[in-house]
Every structure is written in structure tokens, then in C-alpha cells.
N, C-alpha and C. Protein backbone atom coordinates (compact mmCIF):
# COMPACT_ATOMS: atom_id res chain seq x y z
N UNK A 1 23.13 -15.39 13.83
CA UNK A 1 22.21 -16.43 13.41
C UNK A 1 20.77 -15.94 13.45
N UNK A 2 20.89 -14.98 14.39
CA UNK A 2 19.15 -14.58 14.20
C UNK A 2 18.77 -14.03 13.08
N UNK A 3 19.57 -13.39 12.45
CA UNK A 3 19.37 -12.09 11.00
C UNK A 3 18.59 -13.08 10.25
N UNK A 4 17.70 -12.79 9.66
CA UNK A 4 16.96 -14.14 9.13
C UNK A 4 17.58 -13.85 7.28
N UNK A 5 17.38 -12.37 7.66
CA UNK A 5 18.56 -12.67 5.46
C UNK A 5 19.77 -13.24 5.53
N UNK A 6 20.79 -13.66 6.42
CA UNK A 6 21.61 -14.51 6.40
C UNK A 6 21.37 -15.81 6.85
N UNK A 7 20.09 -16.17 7.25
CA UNK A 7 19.97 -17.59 7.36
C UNK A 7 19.50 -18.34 6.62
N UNK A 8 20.54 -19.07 5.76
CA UNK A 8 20.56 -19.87 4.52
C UNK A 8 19.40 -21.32 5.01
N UNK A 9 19.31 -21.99 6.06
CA UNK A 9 18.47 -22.38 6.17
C UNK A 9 17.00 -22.39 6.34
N UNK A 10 16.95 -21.11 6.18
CA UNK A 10 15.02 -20.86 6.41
C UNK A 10 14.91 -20.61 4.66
N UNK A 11 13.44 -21.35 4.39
CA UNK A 11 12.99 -21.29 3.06
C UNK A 11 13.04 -19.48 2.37
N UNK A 12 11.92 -18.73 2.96
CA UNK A 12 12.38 -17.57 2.76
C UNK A 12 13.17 -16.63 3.01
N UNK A 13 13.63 -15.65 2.61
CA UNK A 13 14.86 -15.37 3.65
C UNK A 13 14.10 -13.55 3.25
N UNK A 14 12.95 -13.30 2.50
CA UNK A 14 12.48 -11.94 2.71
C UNK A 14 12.87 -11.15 3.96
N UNK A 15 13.60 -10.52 4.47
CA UNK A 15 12.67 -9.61 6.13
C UNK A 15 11.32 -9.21 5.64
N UNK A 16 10.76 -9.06 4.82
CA UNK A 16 9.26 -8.20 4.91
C UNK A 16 7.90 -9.35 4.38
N UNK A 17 8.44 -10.46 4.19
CA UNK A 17 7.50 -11.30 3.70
C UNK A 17 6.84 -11.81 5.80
N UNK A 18 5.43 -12.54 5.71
CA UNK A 18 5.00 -12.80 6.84
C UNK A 18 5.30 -14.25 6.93
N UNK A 19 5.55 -15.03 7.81
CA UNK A 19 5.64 -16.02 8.06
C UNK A 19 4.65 -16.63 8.27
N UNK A 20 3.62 -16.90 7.47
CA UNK A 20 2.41 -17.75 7.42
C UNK A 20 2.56 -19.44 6.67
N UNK A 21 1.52 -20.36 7.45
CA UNK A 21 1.44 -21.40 6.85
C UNK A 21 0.64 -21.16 5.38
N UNK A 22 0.87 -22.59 4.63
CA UNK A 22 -0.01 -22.03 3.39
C UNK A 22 -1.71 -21.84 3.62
N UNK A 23 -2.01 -22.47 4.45
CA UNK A 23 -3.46 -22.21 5.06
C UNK A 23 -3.99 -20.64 5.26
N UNK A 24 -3.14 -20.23 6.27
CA UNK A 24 -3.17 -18.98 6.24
C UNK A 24 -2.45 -17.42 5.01
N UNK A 25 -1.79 -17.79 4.43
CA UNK A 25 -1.49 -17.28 3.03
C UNK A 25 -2.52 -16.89 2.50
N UNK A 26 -3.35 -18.14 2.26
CA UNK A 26 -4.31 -18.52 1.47
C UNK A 26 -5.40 -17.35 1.93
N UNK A 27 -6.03 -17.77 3.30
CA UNK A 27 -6.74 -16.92 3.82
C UNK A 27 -6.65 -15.55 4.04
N UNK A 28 -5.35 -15.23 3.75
CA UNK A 28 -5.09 -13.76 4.10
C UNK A 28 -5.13 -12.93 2.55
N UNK A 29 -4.90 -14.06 1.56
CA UNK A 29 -4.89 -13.29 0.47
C UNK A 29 -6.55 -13.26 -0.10
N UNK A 30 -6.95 -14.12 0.33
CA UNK A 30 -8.77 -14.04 0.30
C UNK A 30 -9.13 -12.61 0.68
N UNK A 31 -8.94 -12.13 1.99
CA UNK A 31 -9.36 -11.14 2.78
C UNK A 31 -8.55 -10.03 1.73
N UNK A 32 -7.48 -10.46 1.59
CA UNK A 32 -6.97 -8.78 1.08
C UNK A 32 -7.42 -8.43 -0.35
N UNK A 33 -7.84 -9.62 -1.01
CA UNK A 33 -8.52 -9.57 -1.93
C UNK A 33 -9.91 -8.76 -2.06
N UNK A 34 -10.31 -9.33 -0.92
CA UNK A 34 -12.08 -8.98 -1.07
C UNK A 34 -11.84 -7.35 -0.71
N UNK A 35 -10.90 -6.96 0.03
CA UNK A 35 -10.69 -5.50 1.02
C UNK A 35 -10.47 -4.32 -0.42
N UNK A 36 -9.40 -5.70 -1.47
CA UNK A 36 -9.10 -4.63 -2.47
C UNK A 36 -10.45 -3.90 -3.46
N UNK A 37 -11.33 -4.86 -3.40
CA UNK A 37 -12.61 -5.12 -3.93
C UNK A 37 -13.39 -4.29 -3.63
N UNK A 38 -13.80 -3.78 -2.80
CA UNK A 38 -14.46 -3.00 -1.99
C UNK A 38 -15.55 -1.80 -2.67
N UNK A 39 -16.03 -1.18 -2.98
CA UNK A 39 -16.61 -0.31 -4.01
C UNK A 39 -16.22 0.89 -3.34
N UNK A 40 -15.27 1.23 -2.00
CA UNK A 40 -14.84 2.28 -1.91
C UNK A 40 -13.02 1.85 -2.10
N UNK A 41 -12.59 1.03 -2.22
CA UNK A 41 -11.10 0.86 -2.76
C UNK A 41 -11.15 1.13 -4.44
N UNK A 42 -12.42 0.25 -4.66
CA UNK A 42 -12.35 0.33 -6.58
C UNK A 42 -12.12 2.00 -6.59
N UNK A 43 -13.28 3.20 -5.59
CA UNK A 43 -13.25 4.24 -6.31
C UNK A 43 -11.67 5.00 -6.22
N UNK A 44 -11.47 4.62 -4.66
CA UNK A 44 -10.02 5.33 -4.88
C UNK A 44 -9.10 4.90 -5.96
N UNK A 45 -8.79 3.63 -6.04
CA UNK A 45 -8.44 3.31 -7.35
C UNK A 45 -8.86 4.15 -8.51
N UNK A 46 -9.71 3.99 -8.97
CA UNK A 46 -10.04 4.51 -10.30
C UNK A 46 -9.71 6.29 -10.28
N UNK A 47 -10.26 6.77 -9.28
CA UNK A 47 -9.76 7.91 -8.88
C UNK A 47 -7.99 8.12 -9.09
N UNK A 48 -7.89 7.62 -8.70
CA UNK A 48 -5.93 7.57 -8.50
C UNK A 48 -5.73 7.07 -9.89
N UNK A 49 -5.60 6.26 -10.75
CA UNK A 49 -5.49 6.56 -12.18
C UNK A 49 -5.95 7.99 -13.09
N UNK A 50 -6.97 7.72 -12.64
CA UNK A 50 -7.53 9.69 -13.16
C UNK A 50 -6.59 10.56 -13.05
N UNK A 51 -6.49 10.90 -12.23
CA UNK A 51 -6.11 12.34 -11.04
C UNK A 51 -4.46 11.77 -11.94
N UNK A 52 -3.66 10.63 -11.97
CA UNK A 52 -2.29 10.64 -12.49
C UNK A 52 -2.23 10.40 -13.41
N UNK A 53 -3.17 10.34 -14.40
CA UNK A 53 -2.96 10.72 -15.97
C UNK A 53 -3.14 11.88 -16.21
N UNK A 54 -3.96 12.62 -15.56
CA UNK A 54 -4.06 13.99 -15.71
C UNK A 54 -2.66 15.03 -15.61
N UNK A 55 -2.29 14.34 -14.44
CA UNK A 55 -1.08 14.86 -13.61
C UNK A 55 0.13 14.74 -14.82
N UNK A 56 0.31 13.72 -15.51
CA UNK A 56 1.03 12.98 -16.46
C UNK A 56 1.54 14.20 -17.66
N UNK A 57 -0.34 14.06 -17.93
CA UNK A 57 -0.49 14.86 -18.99
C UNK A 57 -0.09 16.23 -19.05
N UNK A 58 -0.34 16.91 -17.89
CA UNK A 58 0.03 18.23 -17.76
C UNK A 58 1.69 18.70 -17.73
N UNK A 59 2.65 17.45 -17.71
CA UNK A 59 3.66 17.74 -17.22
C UNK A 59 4.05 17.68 -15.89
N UNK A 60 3.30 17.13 -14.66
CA UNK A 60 4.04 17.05 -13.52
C UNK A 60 4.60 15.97 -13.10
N UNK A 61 5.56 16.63 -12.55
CA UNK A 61 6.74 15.04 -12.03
C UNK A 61 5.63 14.29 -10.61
N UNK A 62 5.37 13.54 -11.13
CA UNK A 62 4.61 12.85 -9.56
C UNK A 62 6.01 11.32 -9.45
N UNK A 63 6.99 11.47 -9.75
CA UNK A 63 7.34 10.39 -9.56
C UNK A 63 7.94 10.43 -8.20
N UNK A 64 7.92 8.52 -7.67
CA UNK A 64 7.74 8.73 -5.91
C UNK A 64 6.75 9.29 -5.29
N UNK A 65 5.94 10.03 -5.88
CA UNK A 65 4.68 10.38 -4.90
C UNK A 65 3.24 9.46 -5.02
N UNK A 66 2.32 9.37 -3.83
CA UNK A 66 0.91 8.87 -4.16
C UNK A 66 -0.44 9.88 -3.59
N UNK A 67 -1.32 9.67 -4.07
CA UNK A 67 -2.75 10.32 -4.50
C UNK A 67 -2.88 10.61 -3.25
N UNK A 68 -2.71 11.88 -2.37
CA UNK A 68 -3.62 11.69 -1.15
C UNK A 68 -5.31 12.26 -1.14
N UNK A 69 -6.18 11.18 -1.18
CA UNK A 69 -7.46 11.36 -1.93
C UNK A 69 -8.03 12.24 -0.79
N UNK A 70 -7.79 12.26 0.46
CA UNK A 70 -8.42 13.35 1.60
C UNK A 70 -7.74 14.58 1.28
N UNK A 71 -6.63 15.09 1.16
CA UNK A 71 -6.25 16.06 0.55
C UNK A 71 -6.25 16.50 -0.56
N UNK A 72 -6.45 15.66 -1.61
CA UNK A 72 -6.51 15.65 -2.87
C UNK A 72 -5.29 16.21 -3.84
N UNK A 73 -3.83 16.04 -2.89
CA UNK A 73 -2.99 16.06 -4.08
C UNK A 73 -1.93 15.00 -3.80
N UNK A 74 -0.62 15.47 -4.66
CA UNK A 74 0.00 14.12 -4.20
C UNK A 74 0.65 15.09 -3.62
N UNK A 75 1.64 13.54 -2.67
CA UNK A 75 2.12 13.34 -1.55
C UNK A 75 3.40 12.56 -1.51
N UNK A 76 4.78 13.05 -0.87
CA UNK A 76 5.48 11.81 -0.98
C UNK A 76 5.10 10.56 -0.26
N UNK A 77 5.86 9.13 -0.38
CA UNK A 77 4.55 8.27 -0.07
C UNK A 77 4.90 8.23 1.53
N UNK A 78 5.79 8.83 2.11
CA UNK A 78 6.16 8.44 3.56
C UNK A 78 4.69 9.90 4.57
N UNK A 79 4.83 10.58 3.60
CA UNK A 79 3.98 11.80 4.56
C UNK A 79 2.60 11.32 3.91
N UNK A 80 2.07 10.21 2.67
CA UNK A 80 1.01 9.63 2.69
C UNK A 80 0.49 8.85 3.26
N UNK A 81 1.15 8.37 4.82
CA UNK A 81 1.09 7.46 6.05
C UNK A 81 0.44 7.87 6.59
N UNK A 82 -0.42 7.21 7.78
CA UNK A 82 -0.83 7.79 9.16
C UNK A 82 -1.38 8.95 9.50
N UNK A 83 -2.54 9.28 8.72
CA UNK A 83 -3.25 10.41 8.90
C UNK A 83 -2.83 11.84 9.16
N UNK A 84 -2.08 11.86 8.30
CA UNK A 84 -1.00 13.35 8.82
C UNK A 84 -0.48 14.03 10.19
N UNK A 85 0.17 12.17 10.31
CA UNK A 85 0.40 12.50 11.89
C UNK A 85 -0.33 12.32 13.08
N UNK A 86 -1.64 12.20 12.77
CA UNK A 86 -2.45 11.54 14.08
C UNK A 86 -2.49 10.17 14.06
N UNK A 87 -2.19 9.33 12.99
CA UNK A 87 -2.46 8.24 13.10
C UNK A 87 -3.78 7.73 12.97
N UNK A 88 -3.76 5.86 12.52
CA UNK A 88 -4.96 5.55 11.84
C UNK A 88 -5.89 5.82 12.77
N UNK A 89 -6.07 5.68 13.86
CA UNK A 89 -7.15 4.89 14.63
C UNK A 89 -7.99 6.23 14.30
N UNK A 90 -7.94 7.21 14.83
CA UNK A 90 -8.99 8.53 14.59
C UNK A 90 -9.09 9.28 12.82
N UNK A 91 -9.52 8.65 11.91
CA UNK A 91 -8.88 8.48 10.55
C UNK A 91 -10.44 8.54 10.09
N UNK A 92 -10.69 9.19 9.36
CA UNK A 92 -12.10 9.54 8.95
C UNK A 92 -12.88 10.34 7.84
């Protein structure tokens, strides 16, 4: 009964969705909004389209991989985690 994907009675039954009221939904998608916004998210963004049309163009398979913009190539996306192993907090 705990498995929450077999519990037909809870509205969502995601495992990876958060269990927020709509109040907080709301507010969290505000914040992740504004975070996406950022004029250093826009550049990685725009950067990361660049860099994989290029990539595209030339012929390389980037599929499954993402932009690691501190290293500057790609990456599969699990070793594009956690600061190559040190983790976020010292991340710079």
C-alpha cells in the first residue's frame, strides 16, 4: 500500500512528480521560471543550441548526451551531474 504507483487512490500516482498544494505549484513554478530566465541560464541555453547544431551538422552522434558548458563538450547526461564528482556545493 505504500508504493504510491499502485495506489489507485491518490490523484497522482507519478513517483517523480512533488506533492505540492496548488498554492505552492504555483509558486514554485514562478521561481523556476524566473531561475530559467536568468541572463546566465538564457546564455547557457543559447550556447547549448549553438554548440548542438554545430555538433549536428558535422555529423556527431550527441544523442543521450548534454553540453557540459565548464568543460565544453558533451557529456553523457549521468557524468553531466554533480560537478565531476565533487558535488554541487563547491561548484564554480
Amino acid at each position: 500500500m505504500g508504493n504510491r504507483r499502485f495506489n489507485i487512490a491518490k490523484e497522482r500516482v507519478s513517483p517523480f512528480k512533488q506533492d505540492l498544494s496548488p498554492e505552492a505549484a504555483k509558486a514554485k513554478a514562478e521561481r523556476d521560471l524566473a531561475a530559467a530566465n536568468t541572463p546566465e541560464r538564457e546564455a547557457k541555453r543559447a550556447e547549448n543550441q549553438r554548440v548542438r547544431r554545430a555538433a549536428v551538422k558535422a555529423g556527431t552522434n550527441i544523442s543521450g548526451k548534454d553540453y557540459d558548458h565548464k568543460d565544453k563538450r558533451f557529456k553523457s547526461v549521468t557524468a553531466n551531474r554533480g560537478n565531476d564528482g565533487k558535488g554541487t556545493k563547491i561548484e564554480g
